[in-house]
N, C-alpha and C. Protein backbone atom coordinates (compact mmCIF):
# COMPACT_ATOMS: atom_id res chain seq x y z
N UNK A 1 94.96 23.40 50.85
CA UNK A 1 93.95 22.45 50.41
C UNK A 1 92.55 23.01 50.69
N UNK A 2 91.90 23.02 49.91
CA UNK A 2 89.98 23.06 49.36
C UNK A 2 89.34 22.44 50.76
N UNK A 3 88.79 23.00 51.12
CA UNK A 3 87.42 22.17 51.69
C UNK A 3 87.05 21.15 51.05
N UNK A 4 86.51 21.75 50.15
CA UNK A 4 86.01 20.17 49.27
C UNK A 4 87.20 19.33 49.07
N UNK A 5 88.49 19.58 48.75
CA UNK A 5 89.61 18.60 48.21
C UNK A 5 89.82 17.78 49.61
N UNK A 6 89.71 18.34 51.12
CA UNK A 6 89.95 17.53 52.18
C UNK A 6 88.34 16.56 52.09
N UNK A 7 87.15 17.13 52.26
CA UNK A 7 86.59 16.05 52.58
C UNK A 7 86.28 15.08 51.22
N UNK A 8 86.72 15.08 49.81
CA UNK A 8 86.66 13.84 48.88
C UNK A 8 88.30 13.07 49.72
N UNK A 9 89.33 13.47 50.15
CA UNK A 9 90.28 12.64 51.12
C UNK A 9 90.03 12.02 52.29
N UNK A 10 88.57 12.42 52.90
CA UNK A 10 88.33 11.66 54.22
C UNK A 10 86.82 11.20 53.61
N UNK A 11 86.61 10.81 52.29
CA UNK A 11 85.45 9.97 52.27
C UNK A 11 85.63 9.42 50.52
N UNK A 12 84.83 8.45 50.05
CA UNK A 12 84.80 8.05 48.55
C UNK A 12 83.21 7.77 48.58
N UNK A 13 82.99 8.02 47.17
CA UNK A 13 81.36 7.99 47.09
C UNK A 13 81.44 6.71 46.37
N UNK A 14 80.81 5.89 46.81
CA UNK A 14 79.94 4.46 46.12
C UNK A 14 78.80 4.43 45.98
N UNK A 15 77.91 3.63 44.23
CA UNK A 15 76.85 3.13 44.20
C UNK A 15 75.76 3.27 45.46
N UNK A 16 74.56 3.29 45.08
CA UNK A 16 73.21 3.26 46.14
C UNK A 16 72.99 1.96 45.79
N UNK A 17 72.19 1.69 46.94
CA UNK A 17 71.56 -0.04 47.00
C UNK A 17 70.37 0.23 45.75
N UNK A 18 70.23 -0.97 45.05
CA UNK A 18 68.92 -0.48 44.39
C UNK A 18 67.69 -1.69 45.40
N UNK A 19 66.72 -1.38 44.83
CA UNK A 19 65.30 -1.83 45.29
C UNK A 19 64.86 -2.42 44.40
N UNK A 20 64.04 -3.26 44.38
CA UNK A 20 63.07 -4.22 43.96
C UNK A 20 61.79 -2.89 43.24
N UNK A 21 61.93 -2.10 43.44
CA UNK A 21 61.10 -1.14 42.53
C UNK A 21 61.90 0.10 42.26
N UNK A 22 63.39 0.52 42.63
CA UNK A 22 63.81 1.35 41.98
C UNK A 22 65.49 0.79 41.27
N UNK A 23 65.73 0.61 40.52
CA UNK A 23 67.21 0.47 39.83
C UNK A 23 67.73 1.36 39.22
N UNK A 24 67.35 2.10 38.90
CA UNK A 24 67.70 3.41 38.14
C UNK A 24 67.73 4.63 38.83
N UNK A 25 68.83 5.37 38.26
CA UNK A 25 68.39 7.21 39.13
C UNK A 25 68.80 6.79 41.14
N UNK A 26 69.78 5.92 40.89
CA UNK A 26 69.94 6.28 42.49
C UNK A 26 71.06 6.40 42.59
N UNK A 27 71.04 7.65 43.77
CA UNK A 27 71.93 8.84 43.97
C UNK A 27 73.21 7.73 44.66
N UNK A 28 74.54 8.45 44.42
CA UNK A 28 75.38 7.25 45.45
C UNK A 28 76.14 7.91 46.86
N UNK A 29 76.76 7.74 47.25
CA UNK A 29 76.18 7.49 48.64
C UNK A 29 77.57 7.79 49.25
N UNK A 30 77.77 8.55 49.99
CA UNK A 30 79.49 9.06 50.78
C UNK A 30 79.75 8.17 52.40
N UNK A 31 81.28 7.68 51.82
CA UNK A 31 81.12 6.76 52.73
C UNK A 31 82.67 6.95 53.31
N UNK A 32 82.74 7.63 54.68
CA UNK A 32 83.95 7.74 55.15
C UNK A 32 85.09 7.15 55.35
N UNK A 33 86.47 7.55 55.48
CA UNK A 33 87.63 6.59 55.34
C UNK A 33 88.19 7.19 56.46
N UNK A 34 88.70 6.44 57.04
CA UNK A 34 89.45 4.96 57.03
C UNK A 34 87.72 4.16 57.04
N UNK A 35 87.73 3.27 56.25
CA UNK A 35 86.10 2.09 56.90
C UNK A 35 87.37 1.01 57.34
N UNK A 36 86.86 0.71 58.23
CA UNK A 36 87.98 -0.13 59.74
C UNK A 36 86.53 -1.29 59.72
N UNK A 37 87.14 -2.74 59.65
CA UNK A 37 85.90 -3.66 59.77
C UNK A 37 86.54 -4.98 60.14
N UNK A 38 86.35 -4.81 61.38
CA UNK A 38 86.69 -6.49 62.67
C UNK A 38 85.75 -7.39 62.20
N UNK A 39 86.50 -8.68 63.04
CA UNK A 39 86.21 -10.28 62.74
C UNK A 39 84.55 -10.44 63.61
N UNK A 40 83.99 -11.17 63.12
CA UNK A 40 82.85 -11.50 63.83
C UNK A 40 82.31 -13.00 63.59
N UNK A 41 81.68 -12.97 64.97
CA UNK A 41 81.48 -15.19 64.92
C UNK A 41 80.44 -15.24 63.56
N UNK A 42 80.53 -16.43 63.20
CA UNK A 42 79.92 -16.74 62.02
C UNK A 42 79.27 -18.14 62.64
N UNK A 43 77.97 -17.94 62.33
CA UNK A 43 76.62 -19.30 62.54
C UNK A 43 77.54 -20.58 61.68
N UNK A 44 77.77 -20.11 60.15
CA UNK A 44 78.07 -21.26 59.56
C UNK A 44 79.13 -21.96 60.01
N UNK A 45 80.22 -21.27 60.31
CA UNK A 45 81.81 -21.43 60.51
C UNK A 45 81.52 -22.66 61.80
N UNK A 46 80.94 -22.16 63.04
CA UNK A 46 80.82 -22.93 64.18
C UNK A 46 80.01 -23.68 63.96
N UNK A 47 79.07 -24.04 63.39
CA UNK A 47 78.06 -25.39 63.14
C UNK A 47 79.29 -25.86 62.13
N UNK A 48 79.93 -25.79 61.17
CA UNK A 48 80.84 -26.80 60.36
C UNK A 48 82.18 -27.25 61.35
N UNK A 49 82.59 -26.43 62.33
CA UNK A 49 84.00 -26.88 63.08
C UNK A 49 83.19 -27.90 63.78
N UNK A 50 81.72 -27.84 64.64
CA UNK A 50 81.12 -28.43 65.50
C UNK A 50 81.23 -29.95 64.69
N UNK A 51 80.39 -29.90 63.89
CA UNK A 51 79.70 -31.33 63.22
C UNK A 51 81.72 -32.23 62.64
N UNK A 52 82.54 -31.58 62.33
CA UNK A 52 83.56 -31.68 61.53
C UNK A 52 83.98 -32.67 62.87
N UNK A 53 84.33 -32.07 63.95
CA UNK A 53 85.00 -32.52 65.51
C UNK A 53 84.05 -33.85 66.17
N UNK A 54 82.57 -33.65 65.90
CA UNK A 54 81.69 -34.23 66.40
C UNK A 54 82.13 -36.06 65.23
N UNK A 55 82.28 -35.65 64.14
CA UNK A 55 81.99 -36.51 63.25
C UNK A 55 83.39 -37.01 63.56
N UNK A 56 84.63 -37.10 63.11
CA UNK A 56 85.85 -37.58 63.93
C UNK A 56 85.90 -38.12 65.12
N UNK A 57 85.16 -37.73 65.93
CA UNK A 57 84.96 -38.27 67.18
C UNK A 57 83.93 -39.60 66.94
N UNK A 58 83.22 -39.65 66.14
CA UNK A 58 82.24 -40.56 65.89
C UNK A 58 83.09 -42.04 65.06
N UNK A 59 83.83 -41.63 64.02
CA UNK A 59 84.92 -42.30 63.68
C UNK A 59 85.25 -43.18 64.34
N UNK A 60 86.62 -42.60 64.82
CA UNK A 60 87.18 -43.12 65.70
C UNK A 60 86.56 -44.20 66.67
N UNK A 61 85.41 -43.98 67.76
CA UNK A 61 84.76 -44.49 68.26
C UNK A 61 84.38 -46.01 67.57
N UNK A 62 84.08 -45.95 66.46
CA UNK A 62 83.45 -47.02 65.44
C UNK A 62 84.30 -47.54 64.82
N UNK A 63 85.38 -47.02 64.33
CA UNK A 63 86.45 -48.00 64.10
C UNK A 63 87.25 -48.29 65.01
N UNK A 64 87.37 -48.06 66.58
CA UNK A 64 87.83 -48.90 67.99
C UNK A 64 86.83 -50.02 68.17
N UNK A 65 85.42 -50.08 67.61
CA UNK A 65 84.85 -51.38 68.30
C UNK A 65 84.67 -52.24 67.25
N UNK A 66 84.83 -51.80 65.90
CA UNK A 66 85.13 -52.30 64.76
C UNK A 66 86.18 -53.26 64.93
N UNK A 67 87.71 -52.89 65.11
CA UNK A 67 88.50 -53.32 64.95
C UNK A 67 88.44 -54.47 66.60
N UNK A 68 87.67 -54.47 67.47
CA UNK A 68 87.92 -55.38 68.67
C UNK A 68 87.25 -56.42 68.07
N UNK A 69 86.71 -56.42 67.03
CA UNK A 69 85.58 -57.51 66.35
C UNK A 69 86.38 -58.21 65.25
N UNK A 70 87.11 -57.96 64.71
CA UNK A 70 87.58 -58.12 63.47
C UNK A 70 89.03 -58.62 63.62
N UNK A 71 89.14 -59.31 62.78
CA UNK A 71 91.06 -60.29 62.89
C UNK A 71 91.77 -59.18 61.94
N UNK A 72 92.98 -59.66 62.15
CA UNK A 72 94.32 -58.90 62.18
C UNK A 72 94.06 -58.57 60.18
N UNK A 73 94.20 -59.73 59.50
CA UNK A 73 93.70 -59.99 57.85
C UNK A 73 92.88 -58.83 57.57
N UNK A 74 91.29 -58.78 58.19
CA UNK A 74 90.29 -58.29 57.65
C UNK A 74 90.59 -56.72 58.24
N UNK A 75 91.49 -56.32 59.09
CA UNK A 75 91.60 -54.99 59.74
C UNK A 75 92.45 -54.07 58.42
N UNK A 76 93.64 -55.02 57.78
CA UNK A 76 94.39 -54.33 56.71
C UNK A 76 93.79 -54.42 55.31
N UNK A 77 92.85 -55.09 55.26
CA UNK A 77 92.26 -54.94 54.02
C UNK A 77 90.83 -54.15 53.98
N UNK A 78 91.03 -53.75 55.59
CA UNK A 78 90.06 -52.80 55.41
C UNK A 78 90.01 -51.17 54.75
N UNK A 79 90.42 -51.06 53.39
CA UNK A 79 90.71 -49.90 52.64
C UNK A 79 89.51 -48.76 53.19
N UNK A 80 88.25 -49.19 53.63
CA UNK A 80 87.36 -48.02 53.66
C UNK A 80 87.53 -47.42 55.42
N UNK A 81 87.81 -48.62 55.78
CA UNK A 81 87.90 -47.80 57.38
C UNK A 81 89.38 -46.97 57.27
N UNK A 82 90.16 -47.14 56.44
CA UNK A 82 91.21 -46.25 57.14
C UNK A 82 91.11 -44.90 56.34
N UNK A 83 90.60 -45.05 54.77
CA UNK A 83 89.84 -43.90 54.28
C UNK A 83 89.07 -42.84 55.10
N UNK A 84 88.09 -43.67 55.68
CA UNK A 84 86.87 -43.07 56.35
C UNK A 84 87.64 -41.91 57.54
N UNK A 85 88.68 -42.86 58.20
CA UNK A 85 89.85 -42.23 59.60
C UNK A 85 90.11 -41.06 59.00
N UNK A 86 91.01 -40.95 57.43
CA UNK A 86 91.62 -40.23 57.25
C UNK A 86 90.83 -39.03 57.20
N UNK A 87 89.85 -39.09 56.06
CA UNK A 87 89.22 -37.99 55.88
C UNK A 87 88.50 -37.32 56.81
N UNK A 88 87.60 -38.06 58.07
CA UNK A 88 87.34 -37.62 59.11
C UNK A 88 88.61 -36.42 60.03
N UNK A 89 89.62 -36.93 59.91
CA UNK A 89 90.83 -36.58 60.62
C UNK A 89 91.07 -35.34 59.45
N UNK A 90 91.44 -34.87 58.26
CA UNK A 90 91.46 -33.97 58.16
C UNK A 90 90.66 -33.25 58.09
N UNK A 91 88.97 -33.34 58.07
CA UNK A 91 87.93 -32.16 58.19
C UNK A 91 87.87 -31.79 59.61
N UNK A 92 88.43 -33.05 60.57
CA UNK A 92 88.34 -32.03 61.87
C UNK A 92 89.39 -31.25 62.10
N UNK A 93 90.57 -31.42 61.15
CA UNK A 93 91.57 -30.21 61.97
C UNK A 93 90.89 -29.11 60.96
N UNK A 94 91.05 -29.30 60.04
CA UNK A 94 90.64 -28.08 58.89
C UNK A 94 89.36 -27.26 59.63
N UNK A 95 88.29 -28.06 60.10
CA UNK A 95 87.37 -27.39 61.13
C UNK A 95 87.71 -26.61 62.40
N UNK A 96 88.66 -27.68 63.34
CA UNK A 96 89.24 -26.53 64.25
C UNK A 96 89.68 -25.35 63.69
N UNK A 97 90.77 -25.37 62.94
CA UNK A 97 91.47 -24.07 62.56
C UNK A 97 90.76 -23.41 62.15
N UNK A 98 89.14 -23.58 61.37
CA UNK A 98 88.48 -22.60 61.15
C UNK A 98 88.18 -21.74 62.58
N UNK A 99 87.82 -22.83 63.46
CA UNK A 99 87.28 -22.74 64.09
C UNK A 99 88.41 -21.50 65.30
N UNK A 100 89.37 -21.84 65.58
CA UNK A 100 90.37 -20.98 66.64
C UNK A 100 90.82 -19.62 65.75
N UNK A 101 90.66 -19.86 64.67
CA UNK A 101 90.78 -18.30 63.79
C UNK A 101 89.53 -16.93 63.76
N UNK A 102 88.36 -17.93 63.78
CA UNK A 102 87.77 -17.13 63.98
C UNK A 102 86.84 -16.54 65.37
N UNK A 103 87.54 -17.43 66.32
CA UNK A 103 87.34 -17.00 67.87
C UNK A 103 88.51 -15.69 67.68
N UNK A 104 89.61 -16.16 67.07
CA UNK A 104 90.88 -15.38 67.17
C UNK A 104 90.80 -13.97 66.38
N UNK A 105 89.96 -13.63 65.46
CA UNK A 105 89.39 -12.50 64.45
C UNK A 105 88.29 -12.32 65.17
N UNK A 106 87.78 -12.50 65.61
CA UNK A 106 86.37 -11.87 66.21
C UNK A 106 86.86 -11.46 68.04
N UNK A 107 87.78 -11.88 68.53
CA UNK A 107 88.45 -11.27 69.80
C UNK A 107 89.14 -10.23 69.87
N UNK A 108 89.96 -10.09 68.47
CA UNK A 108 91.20 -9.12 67.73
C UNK A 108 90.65 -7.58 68.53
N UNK A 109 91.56 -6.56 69.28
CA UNK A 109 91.12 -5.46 69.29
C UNK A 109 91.38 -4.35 68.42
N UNK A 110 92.12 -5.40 67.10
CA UNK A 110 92.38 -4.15 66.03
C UNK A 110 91.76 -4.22 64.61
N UNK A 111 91.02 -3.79 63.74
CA UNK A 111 90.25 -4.20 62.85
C UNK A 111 91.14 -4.77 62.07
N UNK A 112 90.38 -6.13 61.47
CA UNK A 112 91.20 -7.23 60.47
C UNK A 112 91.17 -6.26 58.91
N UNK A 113 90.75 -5.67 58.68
CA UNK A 113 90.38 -4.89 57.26
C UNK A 113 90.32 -3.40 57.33
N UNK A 114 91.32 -2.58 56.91
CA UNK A 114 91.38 -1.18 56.63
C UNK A 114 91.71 -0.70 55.31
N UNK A 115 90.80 -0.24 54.76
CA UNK A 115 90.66 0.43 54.03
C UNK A 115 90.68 2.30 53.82
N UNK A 116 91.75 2.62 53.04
CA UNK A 116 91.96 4.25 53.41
C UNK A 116 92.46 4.81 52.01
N UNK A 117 92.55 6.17 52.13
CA UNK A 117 93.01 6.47 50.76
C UNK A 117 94.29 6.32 50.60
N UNK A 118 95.12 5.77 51.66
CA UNK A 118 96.73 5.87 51.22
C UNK A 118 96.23 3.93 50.94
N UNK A 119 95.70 3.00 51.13
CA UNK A 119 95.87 2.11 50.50
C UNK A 119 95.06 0.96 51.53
N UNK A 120 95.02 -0.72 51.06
CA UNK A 120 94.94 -1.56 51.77
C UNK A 120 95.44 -2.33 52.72
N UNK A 121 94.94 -2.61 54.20
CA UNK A 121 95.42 -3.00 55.33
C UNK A 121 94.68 -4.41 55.31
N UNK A 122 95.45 -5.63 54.84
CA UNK A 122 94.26 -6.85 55.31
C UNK A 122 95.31 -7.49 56.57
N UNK A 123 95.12 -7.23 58.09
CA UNK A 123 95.88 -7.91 58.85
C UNK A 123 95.78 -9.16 58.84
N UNK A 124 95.26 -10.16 57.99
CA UNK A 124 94.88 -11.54 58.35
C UNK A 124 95.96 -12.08 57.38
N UNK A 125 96.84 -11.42 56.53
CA UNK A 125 97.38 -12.09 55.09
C UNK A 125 98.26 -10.97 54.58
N UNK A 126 98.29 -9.39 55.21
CA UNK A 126 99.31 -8.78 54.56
C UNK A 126 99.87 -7.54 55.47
N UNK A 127 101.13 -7.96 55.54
CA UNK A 127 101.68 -7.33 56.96
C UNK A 127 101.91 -6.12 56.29
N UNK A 128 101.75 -5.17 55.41
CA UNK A 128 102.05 -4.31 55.52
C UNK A 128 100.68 -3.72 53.82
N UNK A 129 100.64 -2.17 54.37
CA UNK A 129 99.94 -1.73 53.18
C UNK A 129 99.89 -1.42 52.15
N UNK A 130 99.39 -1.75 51.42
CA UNK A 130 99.19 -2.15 49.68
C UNK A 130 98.34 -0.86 49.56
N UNK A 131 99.16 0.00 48.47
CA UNK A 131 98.47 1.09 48.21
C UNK A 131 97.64 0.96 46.79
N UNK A 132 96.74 1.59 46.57
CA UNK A 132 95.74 1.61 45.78
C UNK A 132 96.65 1.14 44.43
N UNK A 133 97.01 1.74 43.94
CA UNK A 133 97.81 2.12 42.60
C UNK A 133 98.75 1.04 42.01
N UNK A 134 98.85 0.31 43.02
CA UNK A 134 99.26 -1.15 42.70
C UNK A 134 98.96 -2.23 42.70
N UNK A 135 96.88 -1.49 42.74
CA UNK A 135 96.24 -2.82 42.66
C UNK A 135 95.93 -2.82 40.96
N UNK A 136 96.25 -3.82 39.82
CA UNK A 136 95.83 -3.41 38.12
C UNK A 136 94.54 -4.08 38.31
N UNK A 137 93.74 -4.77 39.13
CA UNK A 137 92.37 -4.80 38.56
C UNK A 137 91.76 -5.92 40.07
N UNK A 138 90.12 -5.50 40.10
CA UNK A 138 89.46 -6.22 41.44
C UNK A 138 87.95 -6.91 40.75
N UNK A 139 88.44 -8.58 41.04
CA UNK A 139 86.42 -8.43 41.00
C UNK A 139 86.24 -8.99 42.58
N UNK A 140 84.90 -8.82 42.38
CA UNK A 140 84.19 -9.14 43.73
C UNK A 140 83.06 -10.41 43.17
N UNK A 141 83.19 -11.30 44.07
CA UNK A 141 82.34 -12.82 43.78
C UNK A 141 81.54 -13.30 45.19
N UNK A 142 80.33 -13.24 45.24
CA UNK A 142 79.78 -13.56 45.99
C UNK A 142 78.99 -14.94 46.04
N UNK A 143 78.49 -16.05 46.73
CA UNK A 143 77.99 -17.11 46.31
C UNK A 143 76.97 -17.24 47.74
N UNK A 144 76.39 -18.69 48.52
CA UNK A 144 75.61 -18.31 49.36
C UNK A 144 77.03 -19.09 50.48
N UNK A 145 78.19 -19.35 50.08
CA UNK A 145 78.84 -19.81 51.40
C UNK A 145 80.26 -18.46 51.89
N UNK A 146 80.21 -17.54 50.92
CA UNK A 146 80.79 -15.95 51.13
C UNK A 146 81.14 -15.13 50.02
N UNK A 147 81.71 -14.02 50.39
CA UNK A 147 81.92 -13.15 49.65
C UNK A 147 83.68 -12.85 49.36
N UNK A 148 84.17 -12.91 48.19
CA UNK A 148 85.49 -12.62 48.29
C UNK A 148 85.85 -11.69 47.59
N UNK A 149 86.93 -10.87 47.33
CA UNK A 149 87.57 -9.91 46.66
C UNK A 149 88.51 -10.09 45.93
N UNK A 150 88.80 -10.16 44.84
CA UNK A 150 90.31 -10.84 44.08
C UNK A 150 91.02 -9.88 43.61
N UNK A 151 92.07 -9.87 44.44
CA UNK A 151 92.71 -8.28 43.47
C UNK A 151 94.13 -9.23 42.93
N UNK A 152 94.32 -8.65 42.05
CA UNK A 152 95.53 -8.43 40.96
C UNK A 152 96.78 -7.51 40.78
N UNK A 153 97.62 -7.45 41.12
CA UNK A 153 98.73 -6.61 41.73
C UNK A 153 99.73 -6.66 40.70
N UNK A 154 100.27 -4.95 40.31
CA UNK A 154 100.97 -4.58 39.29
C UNK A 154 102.48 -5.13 39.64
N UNK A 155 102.77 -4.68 40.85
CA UNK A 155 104.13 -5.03 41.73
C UNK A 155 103.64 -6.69 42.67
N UNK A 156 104.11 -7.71 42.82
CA UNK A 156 103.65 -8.35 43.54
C UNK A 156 104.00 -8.05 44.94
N UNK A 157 103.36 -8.45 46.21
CA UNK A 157 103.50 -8.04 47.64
C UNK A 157 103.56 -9.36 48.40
N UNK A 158 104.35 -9.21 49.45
CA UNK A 158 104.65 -10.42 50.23
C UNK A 158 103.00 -10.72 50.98
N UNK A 159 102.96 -12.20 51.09
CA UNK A 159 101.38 -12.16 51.51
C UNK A 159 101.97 -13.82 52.73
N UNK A 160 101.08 -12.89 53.96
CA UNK A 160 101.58 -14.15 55.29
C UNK A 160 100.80 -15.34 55.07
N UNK A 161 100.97 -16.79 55.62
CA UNK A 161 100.39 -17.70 55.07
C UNK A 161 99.23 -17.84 55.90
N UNK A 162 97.87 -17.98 55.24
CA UNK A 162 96.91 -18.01 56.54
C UNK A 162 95.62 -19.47 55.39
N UNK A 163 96.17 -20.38 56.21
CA UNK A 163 95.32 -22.19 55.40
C UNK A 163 94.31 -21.87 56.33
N UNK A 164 93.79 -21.47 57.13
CA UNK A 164 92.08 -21.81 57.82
C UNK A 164 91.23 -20.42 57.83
N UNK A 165 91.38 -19.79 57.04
CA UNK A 165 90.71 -19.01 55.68
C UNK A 165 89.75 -19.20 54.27
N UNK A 166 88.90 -19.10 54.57
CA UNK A 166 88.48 -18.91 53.28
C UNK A 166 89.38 -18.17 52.23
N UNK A 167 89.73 -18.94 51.10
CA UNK A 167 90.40 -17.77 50.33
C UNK A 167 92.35 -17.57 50.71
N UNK A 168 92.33 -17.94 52.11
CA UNK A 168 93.65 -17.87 52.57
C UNK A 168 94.95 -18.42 51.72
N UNK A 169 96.48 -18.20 52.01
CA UNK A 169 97.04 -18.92 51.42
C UNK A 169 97.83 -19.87 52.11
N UNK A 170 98.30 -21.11 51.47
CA UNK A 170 98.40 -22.16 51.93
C UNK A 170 99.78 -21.58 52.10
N UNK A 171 100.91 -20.89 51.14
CA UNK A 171 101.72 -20.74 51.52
C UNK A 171 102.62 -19.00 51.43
N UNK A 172 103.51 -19.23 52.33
CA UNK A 172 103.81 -16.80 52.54
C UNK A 172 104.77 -17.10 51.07
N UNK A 173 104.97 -15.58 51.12
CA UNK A 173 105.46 -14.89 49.72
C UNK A 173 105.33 -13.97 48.80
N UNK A 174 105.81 -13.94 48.17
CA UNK A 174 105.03 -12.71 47.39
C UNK A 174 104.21 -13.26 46.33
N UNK A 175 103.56 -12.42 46.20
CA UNK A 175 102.38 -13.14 45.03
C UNK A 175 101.41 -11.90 44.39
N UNK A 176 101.05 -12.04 42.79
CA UNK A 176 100.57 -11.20 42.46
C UNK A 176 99.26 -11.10 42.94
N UNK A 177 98.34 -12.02 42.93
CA UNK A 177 97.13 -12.59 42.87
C UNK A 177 96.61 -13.05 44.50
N UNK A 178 95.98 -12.22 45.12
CA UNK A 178 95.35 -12.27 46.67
C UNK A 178 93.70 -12.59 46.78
N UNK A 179 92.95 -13.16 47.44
CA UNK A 179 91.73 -13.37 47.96
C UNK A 179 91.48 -12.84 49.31
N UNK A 180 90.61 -11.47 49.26
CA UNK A 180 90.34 -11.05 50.38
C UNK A 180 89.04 -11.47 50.65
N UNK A 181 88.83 -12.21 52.13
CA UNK A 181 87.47 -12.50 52.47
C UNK A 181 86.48 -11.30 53.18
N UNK A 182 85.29 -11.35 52.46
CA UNK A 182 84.77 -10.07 53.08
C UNK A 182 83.38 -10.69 54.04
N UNK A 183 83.39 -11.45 54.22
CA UNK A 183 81.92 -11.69 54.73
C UNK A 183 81.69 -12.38 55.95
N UNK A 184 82.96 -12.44 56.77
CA UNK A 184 83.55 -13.00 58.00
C UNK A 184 83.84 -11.61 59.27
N UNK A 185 83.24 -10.25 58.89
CA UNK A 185 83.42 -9.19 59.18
C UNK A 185 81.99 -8.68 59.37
N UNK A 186 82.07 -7.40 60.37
CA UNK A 186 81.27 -6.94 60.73
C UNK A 186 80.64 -5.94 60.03
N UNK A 187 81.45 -5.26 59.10
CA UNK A 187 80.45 -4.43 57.97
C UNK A 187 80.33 -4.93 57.18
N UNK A 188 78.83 -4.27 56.61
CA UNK A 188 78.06 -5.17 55.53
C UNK A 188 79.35 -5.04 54.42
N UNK A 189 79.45 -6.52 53.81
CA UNK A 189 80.00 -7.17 52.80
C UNK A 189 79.77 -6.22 51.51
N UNK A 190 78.57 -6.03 51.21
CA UNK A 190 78.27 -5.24 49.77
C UNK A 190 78.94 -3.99 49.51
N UNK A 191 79.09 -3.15 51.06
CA UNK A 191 79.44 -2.18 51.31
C UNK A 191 80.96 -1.99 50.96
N UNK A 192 81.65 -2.65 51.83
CA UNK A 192 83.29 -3.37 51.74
C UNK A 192 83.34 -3.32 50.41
N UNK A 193 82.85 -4.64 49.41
CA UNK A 193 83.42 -4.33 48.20
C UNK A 193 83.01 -3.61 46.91
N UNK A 194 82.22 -2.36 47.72
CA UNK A 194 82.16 -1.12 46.34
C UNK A 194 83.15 -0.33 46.75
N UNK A 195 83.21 0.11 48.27
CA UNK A 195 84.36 0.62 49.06
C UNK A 195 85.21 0.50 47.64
N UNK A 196 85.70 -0.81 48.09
CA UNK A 196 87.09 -1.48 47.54
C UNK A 196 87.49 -1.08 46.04
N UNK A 197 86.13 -1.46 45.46
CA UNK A 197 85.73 -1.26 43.73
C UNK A 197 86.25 0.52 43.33
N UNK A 198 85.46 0.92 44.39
CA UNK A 198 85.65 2.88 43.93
C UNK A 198 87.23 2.73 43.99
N UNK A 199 87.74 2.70 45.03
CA UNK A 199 89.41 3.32 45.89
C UNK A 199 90.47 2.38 44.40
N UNK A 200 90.11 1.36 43.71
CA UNK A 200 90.97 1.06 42.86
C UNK A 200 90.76 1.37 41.12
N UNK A 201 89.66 1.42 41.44
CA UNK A 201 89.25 2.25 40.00
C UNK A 201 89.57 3.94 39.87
N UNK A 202 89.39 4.00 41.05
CA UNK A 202 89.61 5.70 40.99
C UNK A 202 91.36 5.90 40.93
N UNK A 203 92.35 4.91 41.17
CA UNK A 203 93.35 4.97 41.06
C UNK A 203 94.39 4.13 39.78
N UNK A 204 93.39 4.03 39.44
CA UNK A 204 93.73 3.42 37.83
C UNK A 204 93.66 2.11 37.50
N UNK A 205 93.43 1.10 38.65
CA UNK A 205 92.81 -0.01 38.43
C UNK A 205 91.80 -0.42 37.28
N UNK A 206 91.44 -1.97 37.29
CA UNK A 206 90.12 -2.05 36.44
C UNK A 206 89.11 -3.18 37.33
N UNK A 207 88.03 -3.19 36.99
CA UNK A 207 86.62 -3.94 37.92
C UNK A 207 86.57 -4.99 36.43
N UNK A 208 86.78 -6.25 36.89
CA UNK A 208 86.60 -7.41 36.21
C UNK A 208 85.46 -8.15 36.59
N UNK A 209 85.06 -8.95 35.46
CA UNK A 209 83.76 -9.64 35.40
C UNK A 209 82.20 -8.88 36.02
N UNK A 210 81.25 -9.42 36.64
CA UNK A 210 79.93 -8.65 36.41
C UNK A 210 80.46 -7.56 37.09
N UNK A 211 79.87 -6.40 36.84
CA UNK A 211 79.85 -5.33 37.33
C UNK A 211 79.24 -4.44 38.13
N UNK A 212 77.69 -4.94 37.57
CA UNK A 212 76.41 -5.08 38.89
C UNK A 212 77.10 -5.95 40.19
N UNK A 213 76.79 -5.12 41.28
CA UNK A 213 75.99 -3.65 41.83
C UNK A 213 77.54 -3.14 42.32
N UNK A 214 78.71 -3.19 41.90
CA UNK A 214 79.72 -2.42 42.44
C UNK A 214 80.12 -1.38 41.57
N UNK A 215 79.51 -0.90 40.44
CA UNK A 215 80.50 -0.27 39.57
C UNK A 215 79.50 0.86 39.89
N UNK A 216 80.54 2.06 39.78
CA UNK A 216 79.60 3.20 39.37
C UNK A 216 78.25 4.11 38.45
């Protein structure tokens, strides 16, 4: 093996950032493999488990002094207080579990996301690695509450069940169709999914919907 043929195997070149005064003519940019990228606390994640737990707790509280006020009749026809219980009661577990997953990904001493040229490692959702060549196509969707990755799989792959995820699945199996979360991690997000964009295009994949700023 080439010099050059080993180091295009220990790196893939992706897109340059553009600028607010340059978009054009920029050079792209070599970016080594394995890119290995752990869990990290998230501002949003813990202010939504907080207020989610806080607000259930508030509930509850108000419909205990509610109901010491109120006759037996007016307690069962109360359709909005037991509404109000319910839904309180599932945003706070749905909040915890955000919440103990991502104490639990950001403690992890092994990176949740590997990326390499023999293929994809997502430890949060797929116990074993998914090699490039069996991904048929990736877009990447970003909004202001995260960033996800959607790949599309020629062979489908068993995928573990993970509900307090963004993107996660509610239930294991195999499945063609995966959501990888990228923006719950410690390397920059943009980075991750051109990474991602090059390693499946270069292996015969295709990049669906916009194409700005991941495509070559």
């Amino acid at each position: 093996m080439s010099e050059a043929e080993g180091e295009r195997l220990r790196s893939v070149q992706i897109p340059g950032d553009t600028t607010l005064w340059k978009t054009q003519g920029i050079p792209p940019v070599e970016v080594e493999l394995p890119l290995e990228a752990r869990g990290k606390f998230t501002f949003s994640i813990l202010l939504y488990s907080i207020f989610s737990i806080l607000f259930f707790g508030s509930t509850v509280r108000y419909l205990i002094l509610s109901i010491g006020s109120m006759k037996l009749w007016e307690i069962l026809s109360g359709v909005g207080y037991c509404f109000a219980f319910l839904f309180s009661a599932v945003l706070s577990v749905f909040g915890t579990g955000l919440l103990a997953a991502m104490i639990r990904d950001a403690s992890s001493s092994q990176p949740l996301l590997v990326l390499s040229r023999e293929g994809l490692q997502d430890r949060r959702q797929l116990p074993s690695i998914v090699p490039w060549n069996n991904v048929e196509s990736i877009r990447v969707s970003s909004d202001s509450n995260a960033t996800l990755a959607y790949l599309t799989f020629r062979q489908p792959v068993y995928v573990s069940r993970n509900r307090f995820r963004f993107g996660g699945s509610f239930k294991e199996g195999f499945k063609s169709n995966i959501r990888v979360l990228l923006s719950t991690l410690d390397q920059d997000e943009l980075k991750i999914g051109k990474v991602m964009v090059a390693l499946v295009t270069e292996n015969g994949g295709k990049l669906r919907g916009s194409a700005l700023p991941y495509s070559p």
